[in-house]
C-alpha atoms as a PDB file:
ATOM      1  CA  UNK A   1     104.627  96.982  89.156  1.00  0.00           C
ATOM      2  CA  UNK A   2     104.608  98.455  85.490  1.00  0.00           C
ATOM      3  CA  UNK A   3     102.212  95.650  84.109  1.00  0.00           C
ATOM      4  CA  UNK A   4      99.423  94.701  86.382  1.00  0.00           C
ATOM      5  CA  UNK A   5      97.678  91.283  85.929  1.00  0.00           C
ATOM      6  CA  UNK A   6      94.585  92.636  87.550  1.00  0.00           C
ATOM      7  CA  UNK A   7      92.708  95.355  89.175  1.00  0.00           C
ATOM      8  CA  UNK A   8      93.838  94.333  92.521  1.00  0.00           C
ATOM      9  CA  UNK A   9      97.190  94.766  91.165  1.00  0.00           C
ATOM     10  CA  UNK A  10      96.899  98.493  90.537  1.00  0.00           C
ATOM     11  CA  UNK A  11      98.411 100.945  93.630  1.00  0.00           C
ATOM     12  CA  UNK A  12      95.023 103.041  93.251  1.00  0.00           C
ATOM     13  CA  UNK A  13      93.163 100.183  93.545  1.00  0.00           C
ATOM     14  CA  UNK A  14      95.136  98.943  96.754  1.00  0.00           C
ATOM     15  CA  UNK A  15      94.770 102.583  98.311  1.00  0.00           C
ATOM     16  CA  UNK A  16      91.108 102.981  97.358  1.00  0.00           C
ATOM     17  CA  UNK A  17      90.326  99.459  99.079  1.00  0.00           C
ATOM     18  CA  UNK A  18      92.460 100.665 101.936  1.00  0.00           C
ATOM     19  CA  UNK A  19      90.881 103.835 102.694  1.00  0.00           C
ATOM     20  CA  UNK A  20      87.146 101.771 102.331  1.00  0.00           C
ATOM     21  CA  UNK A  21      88.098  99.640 104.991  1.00  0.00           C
ATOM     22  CA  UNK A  22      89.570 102.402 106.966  1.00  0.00           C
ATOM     23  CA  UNK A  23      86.682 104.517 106.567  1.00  0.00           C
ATOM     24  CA  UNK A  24      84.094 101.805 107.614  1.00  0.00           C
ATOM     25  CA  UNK A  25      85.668 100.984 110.872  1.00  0.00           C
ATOM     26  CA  UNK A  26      85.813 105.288 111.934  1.00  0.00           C
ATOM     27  CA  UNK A  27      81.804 104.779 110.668  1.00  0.00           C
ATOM     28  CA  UNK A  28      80.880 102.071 112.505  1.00  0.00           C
ATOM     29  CA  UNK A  29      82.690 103.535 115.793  1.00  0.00           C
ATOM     30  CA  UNK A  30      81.580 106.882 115.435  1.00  0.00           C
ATOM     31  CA  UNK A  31      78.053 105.749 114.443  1.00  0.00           C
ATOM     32  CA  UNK A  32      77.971 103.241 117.715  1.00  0.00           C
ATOM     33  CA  UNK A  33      79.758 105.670 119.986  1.00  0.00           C
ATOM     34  CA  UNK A  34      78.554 109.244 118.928  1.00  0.00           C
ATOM     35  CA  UNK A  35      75.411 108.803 116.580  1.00  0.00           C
ATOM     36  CA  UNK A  36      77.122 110.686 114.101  1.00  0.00           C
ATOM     37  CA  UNK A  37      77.318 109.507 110.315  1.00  0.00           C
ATOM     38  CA  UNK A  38      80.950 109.815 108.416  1.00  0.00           C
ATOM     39  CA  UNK A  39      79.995 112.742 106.589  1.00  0.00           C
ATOM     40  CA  UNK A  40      78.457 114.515 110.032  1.00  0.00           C
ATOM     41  CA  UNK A  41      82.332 113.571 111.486  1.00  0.00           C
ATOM     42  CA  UNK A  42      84.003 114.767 108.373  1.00  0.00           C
ATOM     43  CA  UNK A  43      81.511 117.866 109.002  1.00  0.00           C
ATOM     44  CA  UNK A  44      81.879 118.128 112.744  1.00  0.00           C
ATOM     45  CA  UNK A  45      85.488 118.046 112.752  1.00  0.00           C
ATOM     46  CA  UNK A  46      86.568 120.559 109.791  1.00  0.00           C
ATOM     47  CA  UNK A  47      84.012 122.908 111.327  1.00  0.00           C
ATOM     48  CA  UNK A  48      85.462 122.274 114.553  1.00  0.00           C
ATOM     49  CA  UNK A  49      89.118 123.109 113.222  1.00  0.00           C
ATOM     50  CA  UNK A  50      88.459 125.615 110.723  1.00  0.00           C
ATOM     51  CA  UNK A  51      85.343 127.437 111.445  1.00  0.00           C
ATOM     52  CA  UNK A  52      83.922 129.982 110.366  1.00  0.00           C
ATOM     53  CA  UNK A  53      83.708 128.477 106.856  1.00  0.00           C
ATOM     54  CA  UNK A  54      80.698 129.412 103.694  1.00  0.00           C
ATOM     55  CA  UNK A  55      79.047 125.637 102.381  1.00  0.00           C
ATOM     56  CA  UNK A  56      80.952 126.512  99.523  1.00  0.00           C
ATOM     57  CA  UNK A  57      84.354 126.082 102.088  1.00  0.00           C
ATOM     58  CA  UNK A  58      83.104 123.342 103.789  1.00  0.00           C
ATOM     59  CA  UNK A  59      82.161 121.208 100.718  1.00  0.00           C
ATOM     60  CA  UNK A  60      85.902 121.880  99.062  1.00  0.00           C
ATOM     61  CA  UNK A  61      87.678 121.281 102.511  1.00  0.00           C
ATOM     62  CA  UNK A  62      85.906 117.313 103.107  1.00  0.00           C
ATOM     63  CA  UNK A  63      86.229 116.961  98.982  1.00  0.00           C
ATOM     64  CA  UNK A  64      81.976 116.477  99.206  1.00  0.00           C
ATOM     65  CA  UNK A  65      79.166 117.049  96.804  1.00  0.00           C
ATOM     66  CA  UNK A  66      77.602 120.684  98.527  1.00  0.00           C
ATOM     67  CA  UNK A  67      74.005 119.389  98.041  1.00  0.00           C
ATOM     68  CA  UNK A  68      75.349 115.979 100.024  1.00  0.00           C
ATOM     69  CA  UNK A  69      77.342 119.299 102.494  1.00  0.00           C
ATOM     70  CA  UNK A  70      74.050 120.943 102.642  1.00  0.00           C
ATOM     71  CA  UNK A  71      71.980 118.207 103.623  1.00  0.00           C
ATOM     72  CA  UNK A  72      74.448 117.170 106.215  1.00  0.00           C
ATOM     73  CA  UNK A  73      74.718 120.710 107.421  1.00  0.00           C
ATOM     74  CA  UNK A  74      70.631 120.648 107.679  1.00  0.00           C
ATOM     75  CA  UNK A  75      70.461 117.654 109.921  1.00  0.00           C
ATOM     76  CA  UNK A  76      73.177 118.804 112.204  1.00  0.00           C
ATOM     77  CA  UNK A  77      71.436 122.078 112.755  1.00  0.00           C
ATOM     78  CA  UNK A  78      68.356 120.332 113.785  1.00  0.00           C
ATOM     79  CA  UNK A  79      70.108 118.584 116.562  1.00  0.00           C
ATOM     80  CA  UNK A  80      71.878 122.433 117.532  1.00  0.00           C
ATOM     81  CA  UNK A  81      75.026 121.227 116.710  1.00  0.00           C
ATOM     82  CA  UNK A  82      75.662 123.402 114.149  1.00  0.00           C
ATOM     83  CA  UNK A  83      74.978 127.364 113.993  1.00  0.00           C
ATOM     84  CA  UNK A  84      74.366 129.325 110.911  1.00  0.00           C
ATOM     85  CA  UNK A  85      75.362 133.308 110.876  1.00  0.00           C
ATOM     86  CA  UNK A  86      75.143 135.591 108.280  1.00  0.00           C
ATOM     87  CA  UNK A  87      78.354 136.677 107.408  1.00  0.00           C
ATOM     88  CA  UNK A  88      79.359 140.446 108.437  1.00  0.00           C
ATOM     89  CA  UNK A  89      81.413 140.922 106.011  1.00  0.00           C
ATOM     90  CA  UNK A  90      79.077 140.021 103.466  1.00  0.00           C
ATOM     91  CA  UNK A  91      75.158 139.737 104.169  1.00  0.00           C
ATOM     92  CA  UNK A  92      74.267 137.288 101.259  1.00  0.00           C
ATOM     93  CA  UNK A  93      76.872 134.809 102.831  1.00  0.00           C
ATOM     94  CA  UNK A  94      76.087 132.067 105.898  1.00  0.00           C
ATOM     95  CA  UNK A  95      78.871 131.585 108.288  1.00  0.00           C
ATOM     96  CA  UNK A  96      79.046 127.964 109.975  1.00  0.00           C
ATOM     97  CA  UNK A  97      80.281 127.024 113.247  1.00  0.00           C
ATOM     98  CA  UNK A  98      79.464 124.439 115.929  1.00  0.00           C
ATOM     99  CA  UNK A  99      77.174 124.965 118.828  1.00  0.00           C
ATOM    100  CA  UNK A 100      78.319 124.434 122.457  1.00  0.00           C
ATOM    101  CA  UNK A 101      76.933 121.398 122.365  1.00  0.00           C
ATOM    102  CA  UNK A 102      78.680 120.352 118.710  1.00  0.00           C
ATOM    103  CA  UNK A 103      81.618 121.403 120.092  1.00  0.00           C
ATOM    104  CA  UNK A 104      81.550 119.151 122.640  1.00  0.00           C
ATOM    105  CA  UNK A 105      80.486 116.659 120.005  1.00  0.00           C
ATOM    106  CA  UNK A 106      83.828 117.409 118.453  1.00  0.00           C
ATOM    107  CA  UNK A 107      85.894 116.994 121.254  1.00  0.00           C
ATOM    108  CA  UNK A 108      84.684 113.427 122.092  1.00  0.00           C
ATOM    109  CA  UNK A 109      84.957 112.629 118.318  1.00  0.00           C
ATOM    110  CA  UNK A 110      88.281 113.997 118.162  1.00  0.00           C
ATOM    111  CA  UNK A 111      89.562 111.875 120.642  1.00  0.00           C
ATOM    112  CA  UNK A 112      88.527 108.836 119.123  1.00  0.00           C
ATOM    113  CA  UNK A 113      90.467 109.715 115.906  1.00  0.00           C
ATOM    114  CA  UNK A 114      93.370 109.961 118.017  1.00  0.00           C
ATOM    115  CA  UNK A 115      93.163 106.609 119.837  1.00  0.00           C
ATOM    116  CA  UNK A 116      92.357 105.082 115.913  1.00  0.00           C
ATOM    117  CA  UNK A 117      95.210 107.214 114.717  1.00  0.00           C
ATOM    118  CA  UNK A 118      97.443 106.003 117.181  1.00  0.00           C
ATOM    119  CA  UNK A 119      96.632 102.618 116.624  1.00  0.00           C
ATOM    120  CA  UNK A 120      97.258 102.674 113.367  1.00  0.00           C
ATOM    121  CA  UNK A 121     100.899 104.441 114.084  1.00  0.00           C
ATOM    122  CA  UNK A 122     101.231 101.603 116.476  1.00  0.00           C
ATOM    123  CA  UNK A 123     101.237  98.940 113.795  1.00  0.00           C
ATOM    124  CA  UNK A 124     104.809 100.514 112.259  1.00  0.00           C
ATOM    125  CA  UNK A 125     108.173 101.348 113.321  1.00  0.00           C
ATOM    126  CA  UNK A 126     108.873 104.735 113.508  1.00  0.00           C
ATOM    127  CA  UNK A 127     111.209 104.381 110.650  1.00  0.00           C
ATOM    128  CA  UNK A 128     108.678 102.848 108.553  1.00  0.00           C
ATOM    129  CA  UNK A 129     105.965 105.672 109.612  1.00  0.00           C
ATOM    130  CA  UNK A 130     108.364 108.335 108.319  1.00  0.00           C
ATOM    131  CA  UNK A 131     108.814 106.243 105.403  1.00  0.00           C
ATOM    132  CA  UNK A 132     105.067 105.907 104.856  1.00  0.00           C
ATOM    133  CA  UNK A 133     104.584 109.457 105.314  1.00  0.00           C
ATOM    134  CA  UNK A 134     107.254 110.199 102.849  1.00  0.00           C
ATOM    135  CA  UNK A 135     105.362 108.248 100.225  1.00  0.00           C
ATOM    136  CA  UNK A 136     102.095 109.363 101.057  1.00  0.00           C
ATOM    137  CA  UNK A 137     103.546 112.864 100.047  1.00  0.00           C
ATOM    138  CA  UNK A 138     105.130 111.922  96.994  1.00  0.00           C
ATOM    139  CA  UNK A 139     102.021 109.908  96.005  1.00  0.00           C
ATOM    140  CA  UNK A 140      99.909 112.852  96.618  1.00  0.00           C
ATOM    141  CA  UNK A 141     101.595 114.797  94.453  1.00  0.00           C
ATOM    142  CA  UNK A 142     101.640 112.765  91.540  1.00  0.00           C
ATOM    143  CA  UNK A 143      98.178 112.482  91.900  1.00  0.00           C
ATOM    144  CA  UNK A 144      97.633 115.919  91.680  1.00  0.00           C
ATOM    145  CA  UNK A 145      99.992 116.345  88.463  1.00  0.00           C
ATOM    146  CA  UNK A 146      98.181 113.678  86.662  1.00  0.00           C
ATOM    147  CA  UNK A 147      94.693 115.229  87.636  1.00  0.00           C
END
């Protein structure tokens, strides 16, 4: 649509609403299943994938505020599920990486992703998934060009 009548016409619109709703149902499980927030799963899980990572890192990686980061990071460390190290490569740096215990965290939460994930999978063909994901691409792109 070149023209749109109304905001709810607009494709960024559509997407934003889209990922709102998708977002409160992972918060609402996660919340009722793990006591975790969606930023401390956003946390959990990109330190559980990518760890060691700086604030700095982690903050670009889940596309946060680092004082919203920071304050997530602070919370998780009080329940030891997240460990701070200074770096050894460079002493002014702090290294971040899940506990035993986070880790654990991150298993259970990962596994819920993937039964969401697949349910979500499980409402299209697998034509129309590869389609999707062929957009999703394309639209991600543009998005970055007109940024």
């Amino acid at each position: 649509m070149t023209d749109p009548r109304t905001i709810k016409d607009l494709l960024s619109y559509r997407v934003h609403k889209l990922a709102g709703a998708l977002s409160r149902g992972a918060a609402s499980r996660y919340k009722r299943e793990f006591g975790v927030s969606l930023v401390e799963w956003r946390t959990i899980a990109l330190l559980g994938d990518f760890a060691p990572l700086s604030l700095k890192q982690l903050a670009a990686l889940a596309a946060l505020d680092k004082s919203l980061v920071s304050r997530t990071i602070s919370a998780l460390a009080e329940r030891n599920l997240v460990l701070r190290e200074v770096s050894p490569a460079d002493g002014r740096e702090v290294e971040l990486r899940l506990s035993l215990e986070g880790k654990t965290l991150h298993d259970g939460l990962m596994r819920a992703a993937g039964e969401r994930d697949a349910a979500f999978h499980g409402a299209l063909s697998p034509e129309e998934r590869a389609v999707l994901d062929s957009l999703l691409l394309k639209l991600e792109a543009e998005a970055w060009r007109q940024s």
